[in-house]
Protein backbone atom coordinates (compact mmCIF):
# COMPACT_ATOMS: atom_id res chain seq x y z
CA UNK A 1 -14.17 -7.84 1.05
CA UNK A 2 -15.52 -8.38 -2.33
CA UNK A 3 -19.00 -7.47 -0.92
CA UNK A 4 -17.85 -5.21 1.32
CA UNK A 5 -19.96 -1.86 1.30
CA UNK A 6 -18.06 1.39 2.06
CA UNK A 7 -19.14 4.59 4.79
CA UNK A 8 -17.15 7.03 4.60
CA UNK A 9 -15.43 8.25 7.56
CA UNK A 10 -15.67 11.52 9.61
CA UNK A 11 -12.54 14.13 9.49
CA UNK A 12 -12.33 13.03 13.34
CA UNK A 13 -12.74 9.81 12.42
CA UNK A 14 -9.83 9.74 9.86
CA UNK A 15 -7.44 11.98 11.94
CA UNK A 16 -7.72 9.45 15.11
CA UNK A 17 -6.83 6.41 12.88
CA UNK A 18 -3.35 8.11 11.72
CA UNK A 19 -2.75 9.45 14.97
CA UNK A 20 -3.04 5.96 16.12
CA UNK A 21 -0.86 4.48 13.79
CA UNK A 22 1.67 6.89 14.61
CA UNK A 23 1.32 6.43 18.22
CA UNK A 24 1.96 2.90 18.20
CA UNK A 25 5.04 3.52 15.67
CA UNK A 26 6.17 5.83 18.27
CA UNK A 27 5.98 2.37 20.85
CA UNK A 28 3.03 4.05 22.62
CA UNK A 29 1.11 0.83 22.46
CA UNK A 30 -1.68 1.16 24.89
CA UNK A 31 -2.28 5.54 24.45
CA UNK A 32 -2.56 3.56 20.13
CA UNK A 33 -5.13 1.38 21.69
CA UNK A 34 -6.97 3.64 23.64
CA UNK A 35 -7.57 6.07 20.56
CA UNK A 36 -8.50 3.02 18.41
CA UNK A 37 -11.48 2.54 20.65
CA UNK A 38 -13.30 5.60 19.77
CA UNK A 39 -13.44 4.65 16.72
CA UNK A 40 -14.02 0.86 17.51
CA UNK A 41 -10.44 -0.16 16.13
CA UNK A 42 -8.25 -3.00 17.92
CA UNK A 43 -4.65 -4.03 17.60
CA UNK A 44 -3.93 -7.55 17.50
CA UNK A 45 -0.30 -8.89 17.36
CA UNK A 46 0.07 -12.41 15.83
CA UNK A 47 3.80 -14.72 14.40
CA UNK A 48 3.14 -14.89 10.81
CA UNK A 49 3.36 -18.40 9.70
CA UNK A 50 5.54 -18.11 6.66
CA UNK A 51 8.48 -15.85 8.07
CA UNK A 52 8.44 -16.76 11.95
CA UNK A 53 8.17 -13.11 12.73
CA UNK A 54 5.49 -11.18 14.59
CA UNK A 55 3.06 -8.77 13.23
CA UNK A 56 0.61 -6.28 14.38
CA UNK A 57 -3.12 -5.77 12.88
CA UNK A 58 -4.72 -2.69 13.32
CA UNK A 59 -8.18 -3.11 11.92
CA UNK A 60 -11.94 -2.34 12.37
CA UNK A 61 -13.63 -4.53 15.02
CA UNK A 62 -16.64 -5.30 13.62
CA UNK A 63 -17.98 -3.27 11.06
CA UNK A 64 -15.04 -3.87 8.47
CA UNK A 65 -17.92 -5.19 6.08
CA UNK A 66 -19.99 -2.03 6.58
CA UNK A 67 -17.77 0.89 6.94
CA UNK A 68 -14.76 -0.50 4.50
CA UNK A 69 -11.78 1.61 6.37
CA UNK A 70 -9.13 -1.15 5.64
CA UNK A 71 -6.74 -2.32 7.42
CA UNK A 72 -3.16 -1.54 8.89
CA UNK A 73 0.24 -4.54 9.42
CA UNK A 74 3.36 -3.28 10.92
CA UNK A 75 6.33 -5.46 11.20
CA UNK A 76 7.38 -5.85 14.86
CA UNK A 77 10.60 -7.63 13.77
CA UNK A 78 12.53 -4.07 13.16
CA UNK A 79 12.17 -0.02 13.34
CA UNK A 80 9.39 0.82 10.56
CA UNK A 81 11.16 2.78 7.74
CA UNK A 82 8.65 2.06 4.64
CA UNK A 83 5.23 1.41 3.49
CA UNK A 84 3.65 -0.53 0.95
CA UNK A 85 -0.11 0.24 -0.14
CA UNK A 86 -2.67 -1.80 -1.04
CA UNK A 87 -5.64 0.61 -2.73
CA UNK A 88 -7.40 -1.42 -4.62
CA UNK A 89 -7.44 -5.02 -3.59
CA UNK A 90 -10.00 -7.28 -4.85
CA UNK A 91 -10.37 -4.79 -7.65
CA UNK A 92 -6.83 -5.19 -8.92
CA UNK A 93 -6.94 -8.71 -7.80
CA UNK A 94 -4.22 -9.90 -6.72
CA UNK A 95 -2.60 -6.87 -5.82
CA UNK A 96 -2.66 -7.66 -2.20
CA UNK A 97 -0.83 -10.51 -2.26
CA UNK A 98 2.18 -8.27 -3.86
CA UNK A 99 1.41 -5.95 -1.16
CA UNK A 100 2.11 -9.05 1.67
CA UNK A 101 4.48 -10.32 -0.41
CA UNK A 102 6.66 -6.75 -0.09
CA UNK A 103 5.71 -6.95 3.96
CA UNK A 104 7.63 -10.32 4.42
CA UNK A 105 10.36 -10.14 1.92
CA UNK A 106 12.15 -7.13 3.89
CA UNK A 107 11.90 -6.28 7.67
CA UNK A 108 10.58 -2.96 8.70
CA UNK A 109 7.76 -2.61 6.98
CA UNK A 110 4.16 -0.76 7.53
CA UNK A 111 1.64 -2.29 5.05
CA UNK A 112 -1.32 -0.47 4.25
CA UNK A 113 -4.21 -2.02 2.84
CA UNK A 114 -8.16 -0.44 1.35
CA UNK A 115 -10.77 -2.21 3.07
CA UNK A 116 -13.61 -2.35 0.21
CA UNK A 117 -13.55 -2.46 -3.43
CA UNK A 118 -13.11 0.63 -5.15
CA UNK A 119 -16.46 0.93 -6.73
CA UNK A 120 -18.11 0.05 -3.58
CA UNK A 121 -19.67 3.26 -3.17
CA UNK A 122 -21.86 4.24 -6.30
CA UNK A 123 -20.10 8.31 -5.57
CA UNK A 124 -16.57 7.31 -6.20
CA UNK A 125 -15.37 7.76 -2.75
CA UNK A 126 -14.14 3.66 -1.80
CA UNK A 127 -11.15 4.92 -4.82
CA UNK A 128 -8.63 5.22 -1.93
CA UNK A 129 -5.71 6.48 -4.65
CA UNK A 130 -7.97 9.38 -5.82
CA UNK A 131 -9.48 10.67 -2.43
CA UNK A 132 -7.78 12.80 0.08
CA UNK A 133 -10.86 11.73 2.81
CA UNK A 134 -10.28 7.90 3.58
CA UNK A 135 -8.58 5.97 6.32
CA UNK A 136 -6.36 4.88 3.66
CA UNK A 137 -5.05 8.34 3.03
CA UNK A 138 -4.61 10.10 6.42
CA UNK A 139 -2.78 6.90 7.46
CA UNK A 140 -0.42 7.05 4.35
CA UNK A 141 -0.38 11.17 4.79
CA UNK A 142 1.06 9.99 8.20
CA UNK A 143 3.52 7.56 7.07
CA UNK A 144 5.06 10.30 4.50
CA UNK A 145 5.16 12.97 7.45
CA UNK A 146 7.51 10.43 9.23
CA UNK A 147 9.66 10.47 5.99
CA UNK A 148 9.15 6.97 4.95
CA UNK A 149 8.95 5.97 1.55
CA UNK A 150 5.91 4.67 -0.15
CA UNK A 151 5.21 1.73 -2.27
CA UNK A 152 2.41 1.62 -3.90
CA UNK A 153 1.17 -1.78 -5.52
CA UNK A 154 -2.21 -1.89 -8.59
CA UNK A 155 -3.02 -4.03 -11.47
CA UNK A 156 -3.97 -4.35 -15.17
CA UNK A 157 -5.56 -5.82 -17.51
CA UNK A 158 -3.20 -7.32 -20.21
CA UNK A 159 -4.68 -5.65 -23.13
CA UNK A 160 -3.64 -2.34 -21.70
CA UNK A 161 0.00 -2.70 -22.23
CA UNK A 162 0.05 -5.85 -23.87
CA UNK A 163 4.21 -6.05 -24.51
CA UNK A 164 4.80 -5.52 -20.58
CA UNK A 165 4.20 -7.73 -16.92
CA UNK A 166 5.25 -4.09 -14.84
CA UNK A 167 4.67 -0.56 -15.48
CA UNK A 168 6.73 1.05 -13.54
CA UNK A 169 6.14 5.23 -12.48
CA UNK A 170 7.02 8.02 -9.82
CA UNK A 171 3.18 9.24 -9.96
CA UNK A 172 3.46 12.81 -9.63
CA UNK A 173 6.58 12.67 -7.53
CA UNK A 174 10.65 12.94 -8.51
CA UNK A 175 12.37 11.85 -5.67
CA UNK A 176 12.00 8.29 -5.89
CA UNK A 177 13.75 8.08 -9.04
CA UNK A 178 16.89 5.85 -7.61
CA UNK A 179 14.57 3.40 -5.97
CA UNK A 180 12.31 2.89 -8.87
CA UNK A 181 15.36 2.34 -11.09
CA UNK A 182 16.41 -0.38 -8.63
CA UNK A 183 12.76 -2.00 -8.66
CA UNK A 184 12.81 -1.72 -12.90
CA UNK A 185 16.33 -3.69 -12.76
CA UNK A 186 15.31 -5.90 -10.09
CA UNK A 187 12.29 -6.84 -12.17
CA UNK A 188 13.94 -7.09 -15.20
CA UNK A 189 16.53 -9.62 -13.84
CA UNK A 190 13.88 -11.83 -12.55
CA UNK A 191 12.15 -12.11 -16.17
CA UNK A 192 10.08 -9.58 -15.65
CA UNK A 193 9.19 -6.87 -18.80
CA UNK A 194 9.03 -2.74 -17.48
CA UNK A 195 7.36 -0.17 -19.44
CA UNK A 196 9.84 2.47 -17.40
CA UNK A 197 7.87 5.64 -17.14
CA UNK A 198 10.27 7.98 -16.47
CA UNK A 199 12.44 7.30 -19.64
CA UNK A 200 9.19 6.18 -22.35
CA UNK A 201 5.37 6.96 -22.50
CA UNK A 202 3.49 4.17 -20.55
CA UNK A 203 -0.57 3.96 -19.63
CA UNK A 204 -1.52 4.11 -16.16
CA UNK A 205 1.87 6.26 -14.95
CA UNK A 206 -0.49 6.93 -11.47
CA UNK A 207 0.18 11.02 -11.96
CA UNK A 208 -3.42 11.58 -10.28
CA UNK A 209 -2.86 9.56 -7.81
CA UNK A 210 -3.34 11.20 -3.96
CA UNK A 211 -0.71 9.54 -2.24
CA UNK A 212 1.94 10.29 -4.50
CA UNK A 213 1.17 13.42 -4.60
CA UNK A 214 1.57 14.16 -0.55
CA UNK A 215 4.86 12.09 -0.87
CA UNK A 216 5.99 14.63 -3.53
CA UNK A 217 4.92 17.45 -1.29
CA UNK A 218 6.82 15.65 1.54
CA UNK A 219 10.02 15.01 -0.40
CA UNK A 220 10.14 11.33 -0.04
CA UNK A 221 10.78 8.64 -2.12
CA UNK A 222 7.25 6.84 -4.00
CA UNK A 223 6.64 4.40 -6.25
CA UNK A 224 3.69 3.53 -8.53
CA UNK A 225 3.93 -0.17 -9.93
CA UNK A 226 1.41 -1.71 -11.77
CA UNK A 227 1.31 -5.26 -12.48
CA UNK A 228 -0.05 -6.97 -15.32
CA UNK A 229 -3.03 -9.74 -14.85
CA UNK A 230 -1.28 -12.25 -15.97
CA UNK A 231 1.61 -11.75 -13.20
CA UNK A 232 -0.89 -11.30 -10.60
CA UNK A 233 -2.85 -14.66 -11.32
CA UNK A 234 0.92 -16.55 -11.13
CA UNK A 235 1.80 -17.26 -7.28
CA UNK A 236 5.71 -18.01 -8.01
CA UNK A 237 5.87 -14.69 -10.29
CA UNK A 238 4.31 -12.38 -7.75
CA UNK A 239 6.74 -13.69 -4.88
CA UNK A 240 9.27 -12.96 -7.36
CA UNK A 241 8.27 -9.56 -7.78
CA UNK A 242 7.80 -9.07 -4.15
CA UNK A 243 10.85 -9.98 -3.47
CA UNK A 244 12.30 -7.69 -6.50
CA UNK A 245 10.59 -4.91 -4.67
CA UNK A 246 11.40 -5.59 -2.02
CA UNK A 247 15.20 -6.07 -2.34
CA UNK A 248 14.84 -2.25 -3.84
CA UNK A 249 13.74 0.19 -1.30
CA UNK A 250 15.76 2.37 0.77
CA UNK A 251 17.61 0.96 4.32
């Protein structure tokens, strides 16, 4: 992925991807794989070897290196009721490991993941969390129509809030207010420092970002969290965190 390049994708093109998502959420398997096809998707279901349970992969075939649409896991274990996005991995690196780490610390799950690195594309359109025409987004867009709530997982550098691990936001969006109080005490419990946005001034609060705001326009619950480098590098401290996360999101 780090060299992957990035095409965008057609309206079509972005529309059949969420469409297929949400038929195979709605446990229309083969009428999923069918529209995958046009756009040279597959699903491929596989047991994860660090919880026992099975997953699905929705993902590009063979031009994930070239056109950079990402990728799609859905927990088969339990009814999907949340999501946890991935926009930037590579570039926050790290970030997707938090993102897997959410997807097998809690059942029911829909993990969403960017499939190139946000500067891939020298016009600014691989930045999944600003752009409303990605795969990335019209999946997401299709996860908030269904009313679940969104997690959304980044990184920075330690300089930028030097006295914190988490910073902690709503984005643009009010309603997840509960759940990101539970994440802040989760994370605080398990060592963790939170600049809380909602109660002090932090950097990076996410208030541009897309996805937020079309969970805000939804009325659902989402969640900007930002983790420092220095978490991100540690493998113990980001299954902590995961788990933290995790533990917080709505039944």
């Amino acid at each position: 992925m780090s060299h992957s390049d990035y095409l965008p994708p057609l309206r079509a093109q972005r529309r059949t991807a969420a469409e297929a998502v949400g038929l195979f959420l709605d446990g229309r398997r083969a009428e999923a794989g069918r529209r995958l096809d046009d756009i040279d998707f597959g699903i491929r279901t596989y047991t994860d070897t660090a919880t026992g349970r099975r997953f699905a992969e929705i993902s590009d075939r063979a031009a994930e290196g070239r056109r950079g649409w990402g990728r799609v896991y859905i927990d088969l274990s339990a009814t999907s009721r949340w999501s946890v996005q991935v926009p930037h991995p590579v570039a926050d690196s790290g970030s997707e490991q938090l993102g897997i780490g959410v997807l097998r610390a809690r059942r029911g799950g829909v993990l969403v993941m960017a499939g190139a690195h946000r500067n891939a594309d020298k016009k600014g359109r691989a930045d999944v969390a600003h752009r409303r025409d990605t795969v990335f987004d019209a999946v997401c867009d299709e996860l908030a129509a269904r009313r679940f709530p969104g997690l959304q997982v980044h990184g920075f550098a330690d300089s930028t809030e030097p006295d914190y691990d988490v910073i902690a936001s709503l984005g643009s969006a009010d309603k997840g207010l509960p759940t990101a109080r539970r994440a802040a005490t989760a994370l605080r419990h398990e060592g963790f420092a939170v600049c809380r946005a909602w109660a002090r001034r932090c950097a990076l609060e996410g208030r541009g970002n897309v996805q937020g705001r079309e969970a805000e326009d939804q009325g659902v619950p989402f969640l900007h969290m930002e983790f420092s480098r220095t978490v991100r590098d540690d493998a113990a401290r980001v299954r902590r965190a995961s788990a933290a996360m995790a533990a917080a999101l709505p039944s």
